[in-house]
C-alpha atoms as a PDB file:
ATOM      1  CA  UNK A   1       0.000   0.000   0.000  1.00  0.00           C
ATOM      2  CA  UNK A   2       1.570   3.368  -0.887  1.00  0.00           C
ATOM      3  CA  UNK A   3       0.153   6.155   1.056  1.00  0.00           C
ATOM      4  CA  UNK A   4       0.289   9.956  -0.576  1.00  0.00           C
ATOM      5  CA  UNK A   5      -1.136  13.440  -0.398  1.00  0.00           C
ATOM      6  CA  UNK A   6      -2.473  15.496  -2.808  1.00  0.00           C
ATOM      7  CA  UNK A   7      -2.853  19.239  -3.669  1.00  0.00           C
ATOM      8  CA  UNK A   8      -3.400  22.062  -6.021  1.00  0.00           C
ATOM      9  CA  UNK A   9      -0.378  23.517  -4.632  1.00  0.00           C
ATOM     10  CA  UNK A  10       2.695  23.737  -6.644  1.00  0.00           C
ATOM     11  CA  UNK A  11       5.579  20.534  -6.215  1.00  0.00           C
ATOM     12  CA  UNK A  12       8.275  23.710  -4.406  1.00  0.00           C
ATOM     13  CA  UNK A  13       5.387  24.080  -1.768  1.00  0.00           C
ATOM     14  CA  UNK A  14       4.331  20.528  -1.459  1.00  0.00           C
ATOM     15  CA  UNK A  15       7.797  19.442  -0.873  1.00  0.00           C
ATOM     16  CA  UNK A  16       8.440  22.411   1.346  1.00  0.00           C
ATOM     17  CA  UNK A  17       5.296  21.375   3.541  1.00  0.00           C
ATOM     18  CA  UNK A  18       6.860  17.775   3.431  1.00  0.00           C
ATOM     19  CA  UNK A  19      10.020  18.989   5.149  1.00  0.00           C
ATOM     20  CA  UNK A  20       8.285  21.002   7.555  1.00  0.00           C
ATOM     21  CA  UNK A  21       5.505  18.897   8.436  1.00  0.00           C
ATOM     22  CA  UNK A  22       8.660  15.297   8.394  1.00  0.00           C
ATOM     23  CA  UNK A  23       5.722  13.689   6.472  1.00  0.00           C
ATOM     24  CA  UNK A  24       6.624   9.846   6.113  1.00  0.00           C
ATOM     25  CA  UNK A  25       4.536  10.185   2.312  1.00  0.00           C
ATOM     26  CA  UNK A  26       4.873  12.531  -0.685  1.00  0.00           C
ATOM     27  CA  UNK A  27       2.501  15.003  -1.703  1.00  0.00           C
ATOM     28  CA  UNK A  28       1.783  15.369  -5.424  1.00  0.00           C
ATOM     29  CA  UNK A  29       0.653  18.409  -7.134  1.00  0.00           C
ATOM     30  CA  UNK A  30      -2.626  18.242  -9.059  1.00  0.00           C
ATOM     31  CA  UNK A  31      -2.750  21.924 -10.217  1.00  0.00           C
ATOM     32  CA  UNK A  32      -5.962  22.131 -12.209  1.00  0.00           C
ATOM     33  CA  UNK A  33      -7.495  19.936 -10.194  1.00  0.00           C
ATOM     34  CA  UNK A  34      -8.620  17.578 -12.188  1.00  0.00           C
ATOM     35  CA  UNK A  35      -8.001  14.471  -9.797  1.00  0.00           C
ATOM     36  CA  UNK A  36     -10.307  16.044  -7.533  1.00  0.00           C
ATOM     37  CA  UNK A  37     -12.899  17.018 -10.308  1.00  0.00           C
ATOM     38  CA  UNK A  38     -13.342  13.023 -11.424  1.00  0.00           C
ATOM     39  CA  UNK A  39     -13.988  12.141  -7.798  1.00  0.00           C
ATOM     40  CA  UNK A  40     -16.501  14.975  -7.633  1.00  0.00           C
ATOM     41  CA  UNK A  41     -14.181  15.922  -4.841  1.00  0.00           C
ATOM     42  CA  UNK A  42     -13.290  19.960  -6.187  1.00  0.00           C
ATOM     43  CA  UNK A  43     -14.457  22.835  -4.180  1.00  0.00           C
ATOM     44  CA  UNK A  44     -14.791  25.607  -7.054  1.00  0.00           C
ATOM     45  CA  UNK A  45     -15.120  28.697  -4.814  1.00  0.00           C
ATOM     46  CA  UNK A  46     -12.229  28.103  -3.164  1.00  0.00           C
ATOM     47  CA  UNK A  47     -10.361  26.251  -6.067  1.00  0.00           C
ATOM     48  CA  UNK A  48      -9.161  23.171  -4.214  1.00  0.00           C
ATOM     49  CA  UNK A  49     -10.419  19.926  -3.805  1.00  0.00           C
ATOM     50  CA  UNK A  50     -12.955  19.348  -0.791  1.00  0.00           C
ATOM     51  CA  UNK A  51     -10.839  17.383   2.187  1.00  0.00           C
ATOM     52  CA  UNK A  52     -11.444  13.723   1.436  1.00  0.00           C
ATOM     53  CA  UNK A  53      -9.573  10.630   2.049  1.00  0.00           C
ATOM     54  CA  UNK A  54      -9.678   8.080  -0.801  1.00  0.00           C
ATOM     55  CA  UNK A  55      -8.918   4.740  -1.003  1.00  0.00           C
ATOM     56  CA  UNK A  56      -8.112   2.432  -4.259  1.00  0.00           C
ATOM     57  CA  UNK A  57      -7.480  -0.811  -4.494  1.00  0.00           C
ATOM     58  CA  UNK A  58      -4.685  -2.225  -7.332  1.00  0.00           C
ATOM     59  CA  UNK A  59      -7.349  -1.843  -9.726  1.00  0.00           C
ATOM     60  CA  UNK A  60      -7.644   2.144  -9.110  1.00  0.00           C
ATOM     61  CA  UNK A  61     -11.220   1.251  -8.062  1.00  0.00           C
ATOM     62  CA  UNK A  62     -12.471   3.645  -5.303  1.00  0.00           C
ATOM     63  CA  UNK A  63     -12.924   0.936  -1.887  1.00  0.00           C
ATOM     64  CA  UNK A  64     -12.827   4.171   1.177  1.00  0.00           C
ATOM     65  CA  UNK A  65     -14.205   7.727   0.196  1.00  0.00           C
ATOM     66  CA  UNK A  66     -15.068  10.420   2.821  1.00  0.00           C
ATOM     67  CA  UNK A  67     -15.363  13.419   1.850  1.00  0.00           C
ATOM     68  CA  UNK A  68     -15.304  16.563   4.602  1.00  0.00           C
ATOM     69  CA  UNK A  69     -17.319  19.860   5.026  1.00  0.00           C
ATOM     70  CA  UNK A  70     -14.316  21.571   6.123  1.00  0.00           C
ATOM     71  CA  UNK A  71     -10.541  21.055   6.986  1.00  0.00           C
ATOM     72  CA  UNK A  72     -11.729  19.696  10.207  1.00  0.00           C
ATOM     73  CA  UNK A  73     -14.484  17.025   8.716  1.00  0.00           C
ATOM     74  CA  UNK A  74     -12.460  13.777   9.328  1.00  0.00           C
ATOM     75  CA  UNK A  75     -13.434  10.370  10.002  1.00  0.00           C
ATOM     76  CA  UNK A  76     -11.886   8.760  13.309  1.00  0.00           C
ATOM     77  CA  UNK A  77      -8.418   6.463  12.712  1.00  0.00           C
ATOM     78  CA  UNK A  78      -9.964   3.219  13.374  1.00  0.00           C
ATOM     79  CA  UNK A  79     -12.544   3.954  10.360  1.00  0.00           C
ATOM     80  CA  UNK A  80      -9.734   4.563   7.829  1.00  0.00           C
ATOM     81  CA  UNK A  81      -7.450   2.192   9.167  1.00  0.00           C
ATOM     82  CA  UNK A  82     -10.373  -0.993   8.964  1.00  0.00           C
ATOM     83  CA  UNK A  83     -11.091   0.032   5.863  1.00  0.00           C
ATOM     84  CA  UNK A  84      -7.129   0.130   4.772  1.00  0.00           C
ATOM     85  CA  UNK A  85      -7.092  -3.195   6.027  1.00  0.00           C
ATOM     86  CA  UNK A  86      -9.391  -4.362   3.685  1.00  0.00           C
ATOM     87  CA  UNK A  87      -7.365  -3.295   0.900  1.00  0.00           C
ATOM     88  CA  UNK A  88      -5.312  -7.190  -0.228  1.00  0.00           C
ATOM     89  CA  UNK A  89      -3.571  -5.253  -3.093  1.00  0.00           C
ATOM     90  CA  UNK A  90      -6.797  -6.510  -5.197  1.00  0.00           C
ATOM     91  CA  UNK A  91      -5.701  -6.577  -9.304  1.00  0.00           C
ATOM     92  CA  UNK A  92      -3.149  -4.440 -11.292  1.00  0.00           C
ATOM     93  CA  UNK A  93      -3.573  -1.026 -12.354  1.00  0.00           C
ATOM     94  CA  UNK A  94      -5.932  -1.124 -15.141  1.00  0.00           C
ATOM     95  CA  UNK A  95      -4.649  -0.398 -18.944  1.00  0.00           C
ATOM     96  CA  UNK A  96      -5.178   2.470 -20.878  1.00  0.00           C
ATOM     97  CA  UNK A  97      -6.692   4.811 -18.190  1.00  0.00           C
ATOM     98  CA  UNK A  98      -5.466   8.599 -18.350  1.00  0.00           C
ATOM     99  CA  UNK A  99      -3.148  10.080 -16.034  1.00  0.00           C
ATOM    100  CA  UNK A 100      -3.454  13.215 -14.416  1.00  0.00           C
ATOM    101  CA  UNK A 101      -0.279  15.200 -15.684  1.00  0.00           C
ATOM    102  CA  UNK A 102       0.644  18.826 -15.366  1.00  0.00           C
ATOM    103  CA  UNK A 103       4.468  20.386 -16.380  1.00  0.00           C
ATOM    104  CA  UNK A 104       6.529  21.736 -13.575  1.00  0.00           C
ATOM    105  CA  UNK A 105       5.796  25.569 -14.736  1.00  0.00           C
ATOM    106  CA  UNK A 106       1.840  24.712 -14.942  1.00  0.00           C
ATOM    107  CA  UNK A 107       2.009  23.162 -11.551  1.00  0.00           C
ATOM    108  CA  UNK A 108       4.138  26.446 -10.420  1.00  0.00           C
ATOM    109  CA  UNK A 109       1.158  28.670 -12.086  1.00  0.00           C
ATOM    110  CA  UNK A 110      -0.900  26.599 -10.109  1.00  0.00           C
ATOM    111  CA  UNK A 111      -4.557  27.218  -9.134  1.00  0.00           C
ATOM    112  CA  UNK A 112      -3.233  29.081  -5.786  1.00  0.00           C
ATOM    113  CA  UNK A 113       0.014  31.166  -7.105  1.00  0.00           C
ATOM    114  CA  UNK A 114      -0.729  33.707  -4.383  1.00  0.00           C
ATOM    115  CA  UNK A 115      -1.078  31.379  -1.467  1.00  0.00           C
ATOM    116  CA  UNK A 116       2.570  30.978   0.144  1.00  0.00           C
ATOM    117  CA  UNK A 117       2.985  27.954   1.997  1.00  0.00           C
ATOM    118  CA  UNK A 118       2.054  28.593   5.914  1.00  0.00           C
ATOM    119  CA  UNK A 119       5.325  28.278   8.038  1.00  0.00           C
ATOM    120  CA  UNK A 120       4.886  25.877  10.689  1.00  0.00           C
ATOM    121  CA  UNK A 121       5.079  28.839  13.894  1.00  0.00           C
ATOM    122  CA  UNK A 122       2.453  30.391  12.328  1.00  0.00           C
ATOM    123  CA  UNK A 123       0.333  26.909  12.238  1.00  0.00           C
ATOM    124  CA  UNK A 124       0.788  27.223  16.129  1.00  0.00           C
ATOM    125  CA  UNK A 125      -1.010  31.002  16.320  1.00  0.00           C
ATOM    126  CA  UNK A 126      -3.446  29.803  14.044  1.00  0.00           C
ATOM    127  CA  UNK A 127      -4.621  27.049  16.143  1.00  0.00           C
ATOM    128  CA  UNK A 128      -4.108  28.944  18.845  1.00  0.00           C
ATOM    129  CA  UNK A 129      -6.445  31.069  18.070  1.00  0.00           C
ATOM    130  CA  UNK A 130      -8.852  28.985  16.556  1.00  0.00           C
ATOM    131  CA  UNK A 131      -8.951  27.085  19.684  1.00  0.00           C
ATOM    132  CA  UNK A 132      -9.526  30.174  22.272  1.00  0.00           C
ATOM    133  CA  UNK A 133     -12.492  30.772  19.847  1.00  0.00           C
ATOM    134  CA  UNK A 134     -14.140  27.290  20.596  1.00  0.00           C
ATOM    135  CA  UNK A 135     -14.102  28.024  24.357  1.00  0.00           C
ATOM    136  CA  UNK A 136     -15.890  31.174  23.339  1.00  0.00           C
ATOM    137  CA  UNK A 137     -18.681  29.426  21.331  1.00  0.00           C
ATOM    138  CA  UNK A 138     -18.752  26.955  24.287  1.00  0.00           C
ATOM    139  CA  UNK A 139     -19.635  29.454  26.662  1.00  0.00           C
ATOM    140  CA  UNK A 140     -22.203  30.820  24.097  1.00  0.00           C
ATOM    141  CA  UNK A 141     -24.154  27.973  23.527  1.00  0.00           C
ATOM    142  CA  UNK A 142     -24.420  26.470  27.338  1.00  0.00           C
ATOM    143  CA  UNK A 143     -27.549  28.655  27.499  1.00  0.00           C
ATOM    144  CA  UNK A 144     -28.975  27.407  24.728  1.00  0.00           C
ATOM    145  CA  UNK A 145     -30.544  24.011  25.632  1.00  0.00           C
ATOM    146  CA  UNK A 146     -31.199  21.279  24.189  1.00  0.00           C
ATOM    147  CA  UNK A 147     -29.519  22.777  20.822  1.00  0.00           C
ATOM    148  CA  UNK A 148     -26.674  24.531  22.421  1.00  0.00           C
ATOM    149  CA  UNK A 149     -25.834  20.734  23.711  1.00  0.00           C
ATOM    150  CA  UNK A 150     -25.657  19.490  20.408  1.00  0.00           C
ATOM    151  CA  UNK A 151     -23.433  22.171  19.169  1.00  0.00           C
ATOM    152  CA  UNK A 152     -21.525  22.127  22.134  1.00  0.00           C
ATOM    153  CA  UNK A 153     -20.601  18.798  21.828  1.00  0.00           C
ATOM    154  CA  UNK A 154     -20.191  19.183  18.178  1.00  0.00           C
ATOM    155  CA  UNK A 155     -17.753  22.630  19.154  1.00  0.00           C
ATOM    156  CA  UNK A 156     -16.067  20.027  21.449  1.00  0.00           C
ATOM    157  CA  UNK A 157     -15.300  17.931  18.858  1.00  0.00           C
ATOM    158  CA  UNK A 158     -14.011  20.028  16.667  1.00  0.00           C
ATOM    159  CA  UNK A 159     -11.544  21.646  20.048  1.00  0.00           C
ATOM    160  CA  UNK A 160     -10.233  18.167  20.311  1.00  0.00           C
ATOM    161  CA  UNK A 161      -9.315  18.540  16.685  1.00  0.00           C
ATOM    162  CA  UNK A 162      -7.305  21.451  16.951  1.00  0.00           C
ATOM    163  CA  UNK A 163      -5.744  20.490  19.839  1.00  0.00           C
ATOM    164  CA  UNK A 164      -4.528  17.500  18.679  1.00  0.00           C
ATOM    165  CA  UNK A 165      -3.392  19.460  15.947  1.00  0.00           C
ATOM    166  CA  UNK A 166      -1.508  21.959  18.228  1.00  0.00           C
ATOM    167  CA  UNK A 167       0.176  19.236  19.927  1.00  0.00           C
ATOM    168  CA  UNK A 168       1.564  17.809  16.604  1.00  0.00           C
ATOM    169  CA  UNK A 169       2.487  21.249  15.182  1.00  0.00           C
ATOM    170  CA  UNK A 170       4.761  21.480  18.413  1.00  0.00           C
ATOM    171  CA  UNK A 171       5.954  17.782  18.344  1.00  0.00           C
ATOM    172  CA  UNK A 172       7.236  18.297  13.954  1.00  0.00           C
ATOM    173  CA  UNK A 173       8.405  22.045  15.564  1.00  0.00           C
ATOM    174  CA  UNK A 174      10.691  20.040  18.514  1.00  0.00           C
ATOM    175  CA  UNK A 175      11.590  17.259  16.062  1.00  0.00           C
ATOM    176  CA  UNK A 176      12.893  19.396  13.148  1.00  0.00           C
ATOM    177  CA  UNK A 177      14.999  21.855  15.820  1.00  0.00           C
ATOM    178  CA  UNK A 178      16.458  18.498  17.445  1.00  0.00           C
END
């Protein structure tokens, strides 16, 4: 099983986030987004794909898709990992089928050419931030009732998110200085 990112970001930032992020997988560049456009998976306001995890089999046939509302719209571990354990390596790649292929100066004019990569501190602020603004909401919605319990826990949720990104942020941050 080979395990990879992708993005509409040019290869220079996708390798740079690689680096900065010690990702054990590569990320590809799909500029135009057309990988995400045949899995129905592109977000055209924004011009990226929606947040999704895909699964294939040997075949290329699609065995695992979730697709997210938002950067934070993920499905626990355990889901992806039972249903990567399902995966036997089924067939070969099929014959024929057209790959997704964009020149190094296309994928540098990418769909995002004024979106620098984020450096890594900043990711820390960021969450930061986004984090003091859950407690916020939290506080907000005890009041509410029955509804401000659901989005409570829902606001929970997505607090344990962050956090859990936070902590990783700061974990790649201590690795890559040590």
């Amino acid at each position: 099983m080979q395990l990879a990112g992708i993005s509409v970001d040019p290869p220079d930032n996708n390798a740079a986030m690689v680096r900065k992020l010690l990702l054990p997988f590569p990320l590809l560049s799909d500029p135009r987004g057309e990988l995400a456009r045949r899995c129905g998976l592109w977000n055209e306001r924004e011009r990226v794909a929606v947040p999704a995890i895909v699964l294939l089999d040997g075949s290329a046939n699609v065995r695992y898709l979730y697709a997210g509302r938002d950067f934070a719209d993920r499905p626990g571990d355990e889901e992806v990992l039972s249903a990567a354990r399902g995966l036997k390596g089924a067939g070969e790649p099929p014959e024929g089928e057209p790959e997704v292929v964009a020149t190094a100066a296309e994928a540098r004019e990418s769909t995002r050419p004024d979106r620098p990569p984020q450096r890594l501190e900043d990711l820390l602020v960021y969450y930061r931030g986004v984090r003091f603004a859950t407690v916020a909401l939290g506080w907000r919605f005890e009041g509410w009732g029955e509804a401000g319990r659901r989005a409570l826990e829902e606001v929970g949720r997505y607090r344990a998110l962050v956090e859990g990104y936070q902590e990783a942020v700061s974990e790649t941050i201590k690795l890559r200085e040590g």
